[in-house]
Protein backbone atom coordinates (compact mmCIF):
# COMPACT_ATOMS: atom_id res chain seq x y z
CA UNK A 1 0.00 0.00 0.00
CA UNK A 2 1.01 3.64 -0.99
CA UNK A 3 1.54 5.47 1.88
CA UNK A 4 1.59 9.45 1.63
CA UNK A 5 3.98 10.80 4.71
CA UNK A 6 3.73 14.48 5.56
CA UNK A 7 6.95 16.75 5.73
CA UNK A 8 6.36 17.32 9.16
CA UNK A 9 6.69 13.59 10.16
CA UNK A 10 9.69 12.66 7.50
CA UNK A 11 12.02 15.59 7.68
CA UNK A 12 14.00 14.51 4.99
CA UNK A 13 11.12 15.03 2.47
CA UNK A 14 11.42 18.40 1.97
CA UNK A 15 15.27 18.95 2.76
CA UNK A 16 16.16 22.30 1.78
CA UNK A 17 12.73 24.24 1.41
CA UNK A 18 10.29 25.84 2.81
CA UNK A 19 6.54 25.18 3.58
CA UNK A 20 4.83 22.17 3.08
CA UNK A 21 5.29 19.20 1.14
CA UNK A 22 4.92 15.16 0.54
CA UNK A 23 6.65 12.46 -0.13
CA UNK A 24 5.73 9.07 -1.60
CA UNK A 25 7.01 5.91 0.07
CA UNK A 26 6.21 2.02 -0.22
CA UNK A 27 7.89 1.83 3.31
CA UNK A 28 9.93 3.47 5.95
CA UNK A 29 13.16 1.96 5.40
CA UNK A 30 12.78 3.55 1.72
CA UNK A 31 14.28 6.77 2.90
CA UNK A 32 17.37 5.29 3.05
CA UNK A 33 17.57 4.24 -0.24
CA UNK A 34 16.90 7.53 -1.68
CA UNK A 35 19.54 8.77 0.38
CA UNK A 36 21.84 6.47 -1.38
CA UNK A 37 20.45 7.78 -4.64
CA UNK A 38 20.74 11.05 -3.55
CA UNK A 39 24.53 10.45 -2.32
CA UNK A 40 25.43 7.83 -4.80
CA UNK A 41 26.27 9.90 -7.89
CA UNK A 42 29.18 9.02 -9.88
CA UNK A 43 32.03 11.01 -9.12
CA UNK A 44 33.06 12.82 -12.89
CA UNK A 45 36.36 11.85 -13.68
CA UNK A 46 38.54 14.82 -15.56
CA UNK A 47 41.79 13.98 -16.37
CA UNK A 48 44.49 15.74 -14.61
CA UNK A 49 41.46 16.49 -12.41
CA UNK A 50 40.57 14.76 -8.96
CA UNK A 51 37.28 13.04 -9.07
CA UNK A 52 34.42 15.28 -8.44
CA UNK A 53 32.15 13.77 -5.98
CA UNK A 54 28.64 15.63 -5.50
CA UNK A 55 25.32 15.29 -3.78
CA UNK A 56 22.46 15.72 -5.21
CA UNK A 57 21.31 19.25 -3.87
CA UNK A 58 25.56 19.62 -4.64
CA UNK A 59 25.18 18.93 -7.97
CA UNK A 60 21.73 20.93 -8.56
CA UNK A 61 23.82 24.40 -6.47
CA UNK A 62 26.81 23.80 -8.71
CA UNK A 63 24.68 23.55 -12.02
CA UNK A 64 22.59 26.45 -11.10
CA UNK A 65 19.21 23.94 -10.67
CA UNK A 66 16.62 25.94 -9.17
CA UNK A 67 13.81 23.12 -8.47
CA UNK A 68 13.80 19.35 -8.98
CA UNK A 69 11.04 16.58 -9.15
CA UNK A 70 12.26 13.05 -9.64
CA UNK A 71 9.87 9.87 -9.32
CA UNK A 72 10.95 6.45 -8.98
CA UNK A 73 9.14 3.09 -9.85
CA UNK A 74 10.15 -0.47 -9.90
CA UNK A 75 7.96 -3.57 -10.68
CA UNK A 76 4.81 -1.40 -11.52
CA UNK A 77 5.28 0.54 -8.47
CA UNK A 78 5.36 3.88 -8.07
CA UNK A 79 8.19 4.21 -4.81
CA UNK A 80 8.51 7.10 -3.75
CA UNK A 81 8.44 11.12 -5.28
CA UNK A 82 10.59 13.79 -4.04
CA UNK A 83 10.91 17.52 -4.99
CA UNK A 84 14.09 19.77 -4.41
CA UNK A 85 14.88 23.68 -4.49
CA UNK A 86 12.39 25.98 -5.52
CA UNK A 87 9.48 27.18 -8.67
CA UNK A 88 10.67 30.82 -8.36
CA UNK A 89 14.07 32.37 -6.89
CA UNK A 90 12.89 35.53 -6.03
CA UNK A 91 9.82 34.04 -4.05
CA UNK A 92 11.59 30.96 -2.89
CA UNK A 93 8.16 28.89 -3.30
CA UNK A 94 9.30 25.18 -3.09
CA UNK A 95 8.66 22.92 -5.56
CA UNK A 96 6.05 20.48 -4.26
CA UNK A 97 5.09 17.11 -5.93
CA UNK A 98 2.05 18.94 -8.15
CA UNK A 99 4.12 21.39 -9.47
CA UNK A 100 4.14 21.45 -13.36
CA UNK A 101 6.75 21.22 -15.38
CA UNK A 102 7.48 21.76 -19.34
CA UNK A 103 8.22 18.31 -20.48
CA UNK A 104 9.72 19.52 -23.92
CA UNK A 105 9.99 16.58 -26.12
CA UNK A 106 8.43 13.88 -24.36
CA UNK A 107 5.09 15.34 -25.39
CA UNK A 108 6.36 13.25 -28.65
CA UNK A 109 5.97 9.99 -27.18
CA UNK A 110 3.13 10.79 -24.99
CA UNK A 111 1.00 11.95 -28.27
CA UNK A 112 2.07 8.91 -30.47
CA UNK A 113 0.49 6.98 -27.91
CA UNK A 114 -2.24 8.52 -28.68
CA UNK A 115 -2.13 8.29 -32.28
CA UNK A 116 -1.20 4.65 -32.07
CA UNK A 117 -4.69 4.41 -30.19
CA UNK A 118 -6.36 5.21 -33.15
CA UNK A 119 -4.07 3.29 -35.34
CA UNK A 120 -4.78 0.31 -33.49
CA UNK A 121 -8.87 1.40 -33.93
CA UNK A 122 -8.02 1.56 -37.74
CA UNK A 123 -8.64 5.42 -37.77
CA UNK A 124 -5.42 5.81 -39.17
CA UNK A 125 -2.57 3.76 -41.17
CA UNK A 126 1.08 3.75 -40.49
CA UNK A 127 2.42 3.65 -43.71
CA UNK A 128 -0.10 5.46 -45.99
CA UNK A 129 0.76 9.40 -47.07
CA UNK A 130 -0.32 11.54 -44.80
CA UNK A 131 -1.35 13.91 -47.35
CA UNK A 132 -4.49 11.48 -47.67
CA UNK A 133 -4.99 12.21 -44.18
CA UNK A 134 -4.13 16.23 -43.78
CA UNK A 135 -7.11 18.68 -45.05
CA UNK A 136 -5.82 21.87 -43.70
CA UNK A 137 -2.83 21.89 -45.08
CA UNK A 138 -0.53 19.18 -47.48
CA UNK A 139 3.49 18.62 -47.24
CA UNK A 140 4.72 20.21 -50.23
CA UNK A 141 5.32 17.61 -52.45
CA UNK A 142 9.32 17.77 -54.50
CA UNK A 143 11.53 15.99 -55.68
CA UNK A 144 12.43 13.68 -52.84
CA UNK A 145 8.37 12.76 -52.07
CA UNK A 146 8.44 11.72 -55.99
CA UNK A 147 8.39 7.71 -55.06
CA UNK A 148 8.60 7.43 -50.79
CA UNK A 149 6.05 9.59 -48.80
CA UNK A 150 5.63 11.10 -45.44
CA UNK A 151 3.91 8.38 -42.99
CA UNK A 152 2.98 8.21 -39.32
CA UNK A 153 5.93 5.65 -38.92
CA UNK A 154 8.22 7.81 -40.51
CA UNK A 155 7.41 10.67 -38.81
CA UNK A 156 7.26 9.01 -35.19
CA UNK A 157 10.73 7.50 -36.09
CA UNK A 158 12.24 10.50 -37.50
CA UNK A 159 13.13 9.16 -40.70
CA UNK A 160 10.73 11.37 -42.53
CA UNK A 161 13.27 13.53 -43.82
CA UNK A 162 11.94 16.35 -42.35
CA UNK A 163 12.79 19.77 -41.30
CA UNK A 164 13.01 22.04 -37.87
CA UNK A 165 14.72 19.79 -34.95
CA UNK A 166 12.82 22.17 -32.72
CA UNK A 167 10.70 24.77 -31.56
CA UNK A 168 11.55 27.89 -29.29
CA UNK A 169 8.15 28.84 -28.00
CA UNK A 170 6.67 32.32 -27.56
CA UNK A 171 7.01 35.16 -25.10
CA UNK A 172 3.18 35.48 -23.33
CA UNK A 173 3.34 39.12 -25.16
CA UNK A 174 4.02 37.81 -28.29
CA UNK A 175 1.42 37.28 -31.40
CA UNK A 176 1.36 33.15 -31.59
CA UNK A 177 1.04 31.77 -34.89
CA UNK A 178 -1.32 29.09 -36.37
CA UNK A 179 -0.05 25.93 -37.02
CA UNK A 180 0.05 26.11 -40.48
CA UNK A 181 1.81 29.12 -39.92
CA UNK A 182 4.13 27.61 -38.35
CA UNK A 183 4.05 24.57 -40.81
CA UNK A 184 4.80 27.39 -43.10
CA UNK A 185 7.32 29.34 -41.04
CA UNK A 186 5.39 32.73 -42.25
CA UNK A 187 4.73 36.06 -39.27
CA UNK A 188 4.40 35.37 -36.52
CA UNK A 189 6.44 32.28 -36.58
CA UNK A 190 9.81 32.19 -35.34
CA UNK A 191 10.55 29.14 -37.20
CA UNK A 192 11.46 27.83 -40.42
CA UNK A 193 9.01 25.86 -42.84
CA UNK A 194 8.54 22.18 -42.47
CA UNK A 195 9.43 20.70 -45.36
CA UNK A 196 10.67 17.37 -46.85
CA UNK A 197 14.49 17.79 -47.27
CA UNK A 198 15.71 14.24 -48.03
CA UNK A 199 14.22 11.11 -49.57
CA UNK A 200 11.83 9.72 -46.59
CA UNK A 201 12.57 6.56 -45.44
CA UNK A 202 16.32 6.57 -45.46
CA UNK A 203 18.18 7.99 -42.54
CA UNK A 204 17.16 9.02 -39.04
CA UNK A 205 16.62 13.06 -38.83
CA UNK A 206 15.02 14.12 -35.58
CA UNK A 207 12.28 16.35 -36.80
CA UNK A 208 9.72 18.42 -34.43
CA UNK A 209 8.38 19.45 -37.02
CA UNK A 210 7.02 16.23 -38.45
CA UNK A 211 5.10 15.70 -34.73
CA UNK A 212 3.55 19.07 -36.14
CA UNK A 213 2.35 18.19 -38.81
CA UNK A 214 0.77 15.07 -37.20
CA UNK A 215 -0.28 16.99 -34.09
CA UNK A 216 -2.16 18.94 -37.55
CA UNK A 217 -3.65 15.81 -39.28
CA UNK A 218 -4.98 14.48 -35.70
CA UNK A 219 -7.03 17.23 -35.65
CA UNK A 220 -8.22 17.69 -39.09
CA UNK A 221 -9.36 13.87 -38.57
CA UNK A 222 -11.19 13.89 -35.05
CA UNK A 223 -12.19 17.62 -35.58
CA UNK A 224 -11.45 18.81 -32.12
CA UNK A 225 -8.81 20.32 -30.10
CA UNK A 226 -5.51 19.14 -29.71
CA UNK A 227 -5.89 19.63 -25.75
CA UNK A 228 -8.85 17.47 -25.75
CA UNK A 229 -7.89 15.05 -27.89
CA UNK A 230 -5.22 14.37 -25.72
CA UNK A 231 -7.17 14.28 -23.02
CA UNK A 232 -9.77 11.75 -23.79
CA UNK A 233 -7.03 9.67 -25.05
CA UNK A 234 -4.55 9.69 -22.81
CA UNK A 235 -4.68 11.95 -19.73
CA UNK A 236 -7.46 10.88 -17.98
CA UNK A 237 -7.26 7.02 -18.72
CA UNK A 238 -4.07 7.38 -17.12
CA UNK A 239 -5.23 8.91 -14.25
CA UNK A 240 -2.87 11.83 -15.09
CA UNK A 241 -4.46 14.64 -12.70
CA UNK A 242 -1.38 17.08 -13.20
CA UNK A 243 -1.29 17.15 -17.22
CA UNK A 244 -2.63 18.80 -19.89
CA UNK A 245 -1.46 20.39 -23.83
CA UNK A 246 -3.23 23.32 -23.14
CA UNK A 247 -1.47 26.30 -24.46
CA UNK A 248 -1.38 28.55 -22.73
CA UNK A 249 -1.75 27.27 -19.52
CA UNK A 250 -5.42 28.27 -17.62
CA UNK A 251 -4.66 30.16 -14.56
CA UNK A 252 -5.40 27.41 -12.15
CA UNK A 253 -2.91 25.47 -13.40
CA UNK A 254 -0.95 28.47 -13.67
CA UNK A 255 -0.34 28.96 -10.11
CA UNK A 256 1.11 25.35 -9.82
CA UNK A 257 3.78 25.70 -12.50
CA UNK A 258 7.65 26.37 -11.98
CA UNK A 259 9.11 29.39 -13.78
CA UNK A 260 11.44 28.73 -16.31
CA UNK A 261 15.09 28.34 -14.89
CA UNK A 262 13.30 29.55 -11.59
CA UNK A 263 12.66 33.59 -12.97
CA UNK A 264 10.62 36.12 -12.34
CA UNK A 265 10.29 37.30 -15.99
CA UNK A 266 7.22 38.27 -17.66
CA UNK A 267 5.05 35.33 -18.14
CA UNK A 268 7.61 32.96 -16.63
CA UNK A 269 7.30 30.70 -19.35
CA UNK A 270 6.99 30.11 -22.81
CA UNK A 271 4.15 28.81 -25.10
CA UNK A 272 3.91 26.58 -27.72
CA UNK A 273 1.38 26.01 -30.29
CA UNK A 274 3.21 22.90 -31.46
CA UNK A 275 1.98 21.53 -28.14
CA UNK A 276 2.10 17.38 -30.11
CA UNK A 277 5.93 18.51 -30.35
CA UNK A 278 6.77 20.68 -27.03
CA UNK A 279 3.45 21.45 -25.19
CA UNK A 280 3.22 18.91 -22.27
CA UNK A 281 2.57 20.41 -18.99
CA UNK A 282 3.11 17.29 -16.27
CA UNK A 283 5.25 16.30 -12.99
CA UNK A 284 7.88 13.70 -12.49
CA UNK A 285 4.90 11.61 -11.14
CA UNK A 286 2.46 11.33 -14.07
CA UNK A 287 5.34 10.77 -16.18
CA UNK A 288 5.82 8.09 -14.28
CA UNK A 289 2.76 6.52 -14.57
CA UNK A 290 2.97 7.14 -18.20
CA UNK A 291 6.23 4.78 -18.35
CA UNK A 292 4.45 2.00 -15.61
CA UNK A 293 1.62 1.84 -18.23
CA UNK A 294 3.69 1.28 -21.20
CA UNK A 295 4.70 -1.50 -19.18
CA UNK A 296 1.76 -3.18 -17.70
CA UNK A 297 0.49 -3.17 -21.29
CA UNK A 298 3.40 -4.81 -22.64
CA UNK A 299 2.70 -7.78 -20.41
CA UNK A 300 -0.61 -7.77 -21.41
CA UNK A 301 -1.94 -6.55 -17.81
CA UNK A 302 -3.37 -3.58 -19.11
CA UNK A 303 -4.88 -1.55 -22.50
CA UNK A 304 -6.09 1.59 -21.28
CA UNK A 305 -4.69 3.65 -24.20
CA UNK A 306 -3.03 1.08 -26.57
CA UNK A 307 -2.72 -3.10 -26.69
CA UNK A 308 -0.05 -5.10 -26.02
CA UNK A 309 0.85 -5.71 -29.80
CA UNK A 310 0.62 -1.69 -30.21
CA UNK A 311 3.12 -0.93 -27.21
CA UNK A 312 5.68 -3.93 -29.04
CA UNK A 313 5.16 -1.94 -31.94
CA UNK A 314 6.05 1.51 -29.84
CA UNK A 315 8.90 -0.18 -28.34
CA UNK A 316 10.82 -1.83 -31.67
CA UNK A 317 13.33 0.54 -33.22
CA UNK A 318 12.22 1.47 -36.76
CA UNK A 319 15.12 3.81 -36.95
CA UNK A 320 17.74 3.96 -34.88
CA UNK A 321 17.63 4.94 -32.08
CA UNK A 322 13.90 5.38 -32.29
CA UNK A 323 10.71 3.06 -32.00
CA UNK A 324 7.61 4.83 -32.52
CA UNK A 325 7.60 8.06 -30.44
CA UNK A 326 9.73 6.44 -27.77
CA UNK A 327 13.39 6.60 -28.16
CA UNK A 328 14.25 2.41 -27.88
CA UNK A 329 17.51 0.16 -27.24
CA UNK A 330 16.56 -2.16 -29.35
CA UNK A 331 19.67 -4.94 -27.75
CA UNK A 332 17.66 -4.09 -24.16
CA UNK A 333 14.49 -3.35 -22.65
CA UNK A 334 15.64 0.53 -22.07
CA UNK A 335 13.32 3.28 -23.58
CA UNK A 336 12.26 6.59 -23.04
CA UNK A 337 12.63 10.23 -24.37
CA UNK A 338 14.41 13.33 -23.14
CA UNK A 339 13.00 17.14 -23.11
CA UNK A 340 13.88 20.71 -23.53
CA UNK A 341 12.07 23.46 -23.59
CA UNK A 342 13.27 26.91 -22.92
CA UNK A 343 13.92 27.00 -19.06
CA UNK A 344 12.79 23.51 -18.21
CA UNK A 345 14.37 20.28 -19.33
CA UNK A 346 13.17 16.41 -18.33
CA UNK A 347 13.59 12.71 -18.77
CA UNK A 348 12.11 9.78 -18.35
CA UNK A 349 13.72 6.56 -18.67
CA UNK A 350 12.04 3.33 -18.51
CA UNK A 351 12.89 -0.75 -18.30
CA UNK A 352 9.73 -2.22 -20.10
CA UNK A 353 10.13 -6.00 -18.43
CA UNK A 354 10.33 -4.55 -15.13
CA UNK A 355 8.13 -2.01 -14.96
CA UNK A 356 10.84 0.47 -13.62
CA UNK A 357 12.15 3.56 -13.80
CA UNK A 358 12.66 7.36 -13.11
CA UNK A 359 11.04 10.42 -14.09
CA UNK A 360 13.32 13.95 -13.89
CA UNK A 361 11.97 17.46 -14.37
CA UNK A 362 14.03 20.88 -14.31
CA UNK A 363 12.85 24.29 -14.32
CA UNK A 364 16.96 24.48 -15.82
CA UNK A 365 18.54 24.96 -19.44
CA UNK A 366 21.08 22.91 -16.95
CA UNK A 367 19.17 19.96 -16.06
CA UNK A 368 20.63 17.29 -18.85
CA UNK A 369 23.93 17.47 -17.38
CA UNK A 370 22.56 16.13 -14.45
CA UNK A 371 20.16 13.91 -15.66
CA UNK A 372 22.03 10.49 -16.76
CA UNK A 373 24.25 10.72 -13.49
CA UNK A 374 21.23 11.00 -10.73
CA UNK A 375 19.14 7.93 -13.02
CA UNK A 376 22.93 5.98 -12.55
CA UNK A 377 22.43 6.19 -9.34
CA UNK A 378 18.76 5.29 -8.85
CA UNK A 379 19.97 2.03 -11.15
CA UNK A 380 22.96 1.13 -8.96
CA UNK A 381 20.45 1.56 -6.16
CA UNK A 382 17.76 -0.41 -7.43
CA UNK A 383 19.34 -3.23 -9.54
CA UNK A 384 18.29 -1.59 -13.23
CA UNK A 385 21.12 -3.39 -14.86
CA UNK A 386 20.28 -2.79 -17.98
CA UNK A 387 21.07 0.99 -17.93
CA UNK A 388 23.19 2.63 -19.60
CA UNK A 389 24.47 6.37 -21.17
CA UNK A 390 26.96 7.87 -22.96
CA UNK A 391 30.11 8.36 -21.40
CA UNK A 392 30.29 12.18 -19.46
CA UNK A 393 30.89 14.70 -22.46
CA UNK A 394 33.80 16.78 -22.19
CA UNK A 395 32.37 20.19 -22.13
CA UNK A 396 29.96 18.81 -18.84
CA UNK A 397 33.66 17.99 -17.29
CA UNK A 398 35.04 21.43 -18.10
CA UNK A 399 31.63 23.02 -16.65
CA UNK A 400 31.80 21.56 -13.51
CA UNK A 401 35.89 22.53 -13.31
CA UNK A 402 35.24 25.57 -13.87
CA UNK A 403 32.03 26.14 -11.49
CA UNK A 404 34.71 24.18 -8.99
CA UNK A 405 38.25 25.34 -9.86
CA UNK A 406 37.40 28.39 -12.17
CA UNK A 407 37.62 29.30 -15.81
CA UNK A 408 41.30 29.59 -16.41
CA UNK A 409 41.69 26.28 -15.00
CA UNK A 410 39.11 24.65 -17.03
CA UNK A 411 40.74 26.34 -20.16
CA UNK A 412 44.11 24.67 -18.91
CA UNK A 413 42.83 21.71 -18.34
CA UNK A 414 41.65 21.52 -22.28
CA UNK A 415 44.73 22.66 -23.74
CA UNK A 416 46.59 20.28 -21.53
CA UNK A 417 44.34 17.80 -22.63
CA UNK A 418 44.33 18.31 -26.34
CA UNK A 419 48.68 18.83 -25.97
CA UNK A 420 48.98 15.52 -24.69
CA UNK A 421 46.44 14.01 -27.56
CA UNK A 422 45.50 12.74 -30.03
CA UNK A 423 44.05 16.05 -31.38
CA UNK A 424 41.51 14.12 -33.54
CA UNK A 425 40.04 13.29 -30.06
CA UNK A 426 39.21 17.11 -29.43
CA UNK A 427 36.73 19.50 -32.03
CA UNK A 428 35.35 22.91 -31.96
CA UNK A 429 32.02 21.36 -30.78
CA UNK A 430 34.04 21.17 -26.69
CA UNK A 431 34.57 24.48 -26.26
CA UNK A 432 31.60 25.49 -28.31
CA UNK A 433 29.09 23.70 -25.84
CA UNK A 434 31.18 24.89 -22.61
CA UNK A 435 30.71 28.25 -23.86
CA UNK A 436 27.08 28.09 -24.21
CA UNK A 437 26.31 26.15 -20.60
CA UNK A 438 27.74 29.62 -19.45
CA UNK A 439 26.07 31.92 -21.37
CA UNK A 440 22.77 30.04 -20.38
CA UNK A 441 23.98 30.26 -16.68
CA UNK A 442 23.93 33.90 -17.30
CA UNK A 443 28.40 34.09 -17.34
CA UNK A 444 28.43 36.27 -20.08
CA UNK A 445 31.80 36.85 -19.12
CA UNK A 446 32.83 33.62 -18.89
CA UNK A 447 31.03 32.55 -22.42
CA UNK A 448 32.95 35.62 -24.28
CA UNK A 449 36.17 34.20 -22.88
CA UNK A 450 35.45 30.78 -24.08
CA UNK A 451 34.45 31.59 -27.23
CA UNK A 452 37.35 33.25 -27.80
CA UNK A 453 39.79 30.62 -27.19
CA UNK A 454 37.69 28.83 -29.33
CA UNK A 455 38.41 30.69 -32.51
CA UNK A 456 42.22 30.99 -31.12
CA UNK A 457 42.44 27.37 -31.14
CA UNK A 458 40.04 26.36 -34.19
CA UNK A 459 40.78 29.59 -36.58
CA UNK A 460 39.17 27.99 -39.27
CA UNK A 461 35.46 26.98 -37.85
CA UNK A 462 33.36 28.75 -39.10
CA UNK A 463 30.65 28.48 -36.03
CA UNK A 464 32.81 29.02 -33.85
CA UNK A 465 33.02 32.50 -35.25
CA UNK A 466 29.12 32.69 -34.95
CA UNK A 467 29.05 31.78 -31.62
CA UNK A 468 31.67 34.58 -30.59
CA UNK A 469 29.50 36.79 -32.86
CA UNK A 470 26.41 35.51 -30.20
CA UNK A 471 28.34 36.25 -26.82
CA UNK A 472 29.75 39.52 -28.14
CA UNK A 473 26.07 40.72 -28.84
CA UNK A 474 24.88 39.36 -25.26
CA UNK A 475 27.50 41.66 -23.51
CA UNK A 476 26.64 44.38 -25.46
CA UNK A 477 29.55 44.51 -27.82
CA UNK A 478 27.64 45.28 -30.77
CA UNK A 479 30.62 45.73 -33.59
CA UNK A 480 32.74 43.24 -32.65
CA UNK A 481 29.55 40.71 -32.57
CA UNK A 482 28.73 42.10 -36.16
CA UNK A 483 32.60 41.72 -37.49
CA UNK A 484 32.39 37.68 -35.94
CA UNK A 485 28.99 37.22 -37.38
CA UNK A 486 30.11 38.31 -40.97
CA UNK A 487 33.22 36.16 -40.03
CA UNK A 488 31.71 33.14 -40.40
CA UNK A 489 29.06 33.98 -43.32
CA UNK A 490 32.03 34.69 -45.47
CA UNK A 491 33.14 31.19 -44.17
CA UNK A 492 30.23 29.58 -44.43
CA UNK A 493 27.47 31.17 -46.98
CA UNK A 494 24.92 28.89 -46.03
CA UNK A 495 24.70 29.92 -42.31
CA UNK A 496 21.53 31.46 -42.25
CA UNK A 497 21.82 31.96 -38.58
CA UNK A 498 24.69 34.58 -38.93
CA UNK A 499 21.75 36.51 -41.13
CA UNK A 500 19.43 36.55 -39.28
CA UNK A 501 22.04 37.81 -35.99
CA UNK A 502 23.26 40.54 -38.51
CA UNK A 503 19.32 41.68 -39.72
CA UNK A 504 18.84 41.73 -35.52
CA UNK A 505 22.16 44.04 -35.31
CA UNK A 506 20.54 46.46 -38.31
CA UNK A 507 22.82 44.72 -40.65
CA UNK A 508 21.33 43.69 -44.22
CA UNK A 509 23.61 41.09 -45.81
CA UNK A 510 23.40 39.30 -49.08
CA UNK A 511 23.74 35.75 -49.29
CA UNK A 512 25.39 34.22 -51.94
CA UNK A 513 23.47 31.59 -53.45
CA UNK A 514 23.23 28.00 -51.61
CA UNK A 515 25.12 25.12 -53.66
């Protein structure tokens, strides 16, 4: 039996907050486990480094993590939820288990399981052309949609050939586009159009904009909101009492969301009209419960959305590393999906045998580097042998020497690092990603200095130059961001980005034509 154990009783369940909270336990003695998740996180190894052994609320200081809502389940079991830090600095409201959270991408996965519902019902086919399907608005047919179409598998695979990885949401005071709008990247959209780039069908291209169009042809089908859809479907079969695609959010679910990377700016948050892509509003727990039901229904124990031959389906990788909306092992029983929206980042991660897992949610552009290492723990803790993630990227290692040791050390430590060799081992792409983990943190500073070792070290990368050009402009150095900008266009004439910087800076460029 669940038990529900007030913050009052169980200190530890709100450990460094304020006011009142809860905490989910199967037991007593369960506290010490999550102490041992909480404790147990793998030291990161730097070379010429000692280890770097954190805590949990270490970690979360040292990242800049304002609030925290993890969930753990094993054997169809929800174990126990616990929420760190806070919704909102300047208020220092703690985060409490129904506090919402942007779950980014794993609205994917949470809306194919909806559209595999009505797959399954025969409402829809996987492999016919979803131009058959769409009445609103068609894919653009061209030359690479001549023979191979765009499908629901493709799409939920991402081997559609697609365009638009992702979506950057709208301020609350800005004009928010339709979705064919944004299908067609015309005012007010702040994206490009969707469109088919390469033959579908033959390589994995993560695409947000192919959910978009399905999140599109969903509707034009049922002929009702996307919100609702997703809520007969999914939401309240699962029992899911903290969700919900609506965009924006109503105000009395509002006043239980976090602020994105825990600010008081206007609106707190963005939104997104590609809500099938980015739009989820949840906690740590329902995501939980989302993962525990893809479960039950692959053993056949349960079919309140879709069946157990559906969920196999989900579950078998069409295109590596991707099932159908669910990113899959395919050698184990691992799945899930990761998340980022602006301010807020999540994951899920899921054993599909077991019926175990973890649930993460950030209101923090800094929350992935965290991620893996806390879920490393909770499977050293819990017997989830079948984990596994990439090994720590350098630019995390430099990020955390640098938050520990300082900049100039970090710096050292890469050039030391990249003297001793091989220099194949070490790209642009290290610094480049160190550099923008501090401009996200808000070290401008720190970003411009990185950037320019960058373009020191790699004089002839051409984003590198761009990504100067981007700190420059952030501390207010508006000529020299303009000189790196045009830098790299004269590098690289296809980088539309360093256009649309300069048209920002009042600077109208030509480009020369795309080859």
């Amino acid at each position: 039996m669940l038990l529900i154990i007030s913050a009052a009783v169980l200190p530890i369940a709100c450990a460094g907050q304020t006011g009142s909270n809860t905490l989910w336990l199967s037991s007593q003695t369960e506290s010490e486990r999550i102490a041992h998740v909480e404790n147990g996180i793998p030291a990161l190894e730097v070379k010429g480094q000692p280890p770097i052994q954190l805590t949990l609320q270490q970690w979360m200081e040292k990242l800049g993590i304002p609030g925290l809502s993890v969930a753990v389940f094993d054997h169809g079991k929800l174990l126990w939820a616990k929420t760190y830090g806070v919704k909102q600095t300047n208020q220092k409201s703690p985060v409490t288990l129904d506090t919402l959270f942007q779950a980014g991408s794993i609205s994917k996965p949470v809306t194919a399981l909806a559209v595999m519902h009505y797959v399954q019902m025969g409402k829809f086919n996987l492999d016919e052309n979803i131009n058959d399907k769409l009445i609103s608005w068609k894919v653009p047919d061209n030359e690479f949609t001549k023979d191979q179409k765009v499908t629901l598998r493709r799409i939920m695979s991402h081997s559609a050939g697609l365009t638009v990885h992702g979506f950057g949401g709208y301020g609350v005071t800005e004009k928010i586009p339709t979705l064919v709008q944004v299908l067609n990247g015309e005012p007010p959209a702040n994206s490009p159009p969707v469109r088919v780039e390469m033959v579908p069908g033959t390589k994995n291209q993560y695409s947000g904009g192919g959910t978009t169009i399905m999140q599109l042809m969903i509707v034009d089908q049922l002929k009702k909101p996307f919100p609702e859809i997703m809520r007969e479907t999914v939401i309240e079969p699962l029992g899911l009492k903290n969700s919900t695609y609506q965009q924006p959010l109503p105000p009395d679910r509002a006043a239980k969301a976090a602020s994105a990377n825990g600010k008081d700016t206007e609106g707190k948050w963005h939104i997104y009209p590609e809500m099938a892509a980015a739009g989820l509003w949840t906690t740590a727990s329902d995501l939980a419960q989302v993962a525990m039901e893809v479960s039950a229904a692959k053993a056949g124990q349960s079919h309140k959305v879709v069946s157990q031959e559906t969920v196999k389906q989900m579950l078998t990788v069409q295109s590596a590393p991707f099932g159908l909306g669910f990113m899959a092992d395919g050698k184990t029983d691992q799945f899930g999906h990761d998340g980022s929206d602006w301010g807020f980042q999540a994951s899920l991660t899921g054993f599909s045998d077991r019926g175990s897992g973890m649930a993460i949610m950030a209101n923090s552009d800094m929350g992935f580097a965290l991620f893996a290492r806390l879920t490393e723990s909770a499977a050293k803790e819990y017997g989830w042998a079948e984990f596994h993630h990439e090994t720590d990227p350098l630019f995390l290692k430099l990020f955390l020497v640098a938050r520990m040791n300082g900049l100039p050390q970090a710096l050292e430590s890469y050039r030391a690092m990249r003297d001793a060799g091989p220099p194949s081992d070490y790209n642009p792409g290290d610094l480049n990603a160190l550099g923008y983990m501090l401009l996200q943190s808000g070290d401008i500073p720190g970003s411009v200095k990185v950037f320019e070792e960058n373009v020191k070290i790699y004089p002839e990368d051409a984003n590198a130059y761009d990504s100067l050009g981007e700190a420059y402009a952030a501390a207010g150095r508006k000529d020299e961001a303009i000189a790196n900008y045009k830098k790299s266009l004269e590098m690289n004439p296809k980088n539309d980005n360093a256009v649309k910087r300069l048209k920002t800076l009042g600077v109208n460029v030509e480009q020369r034509e795309k080859k």
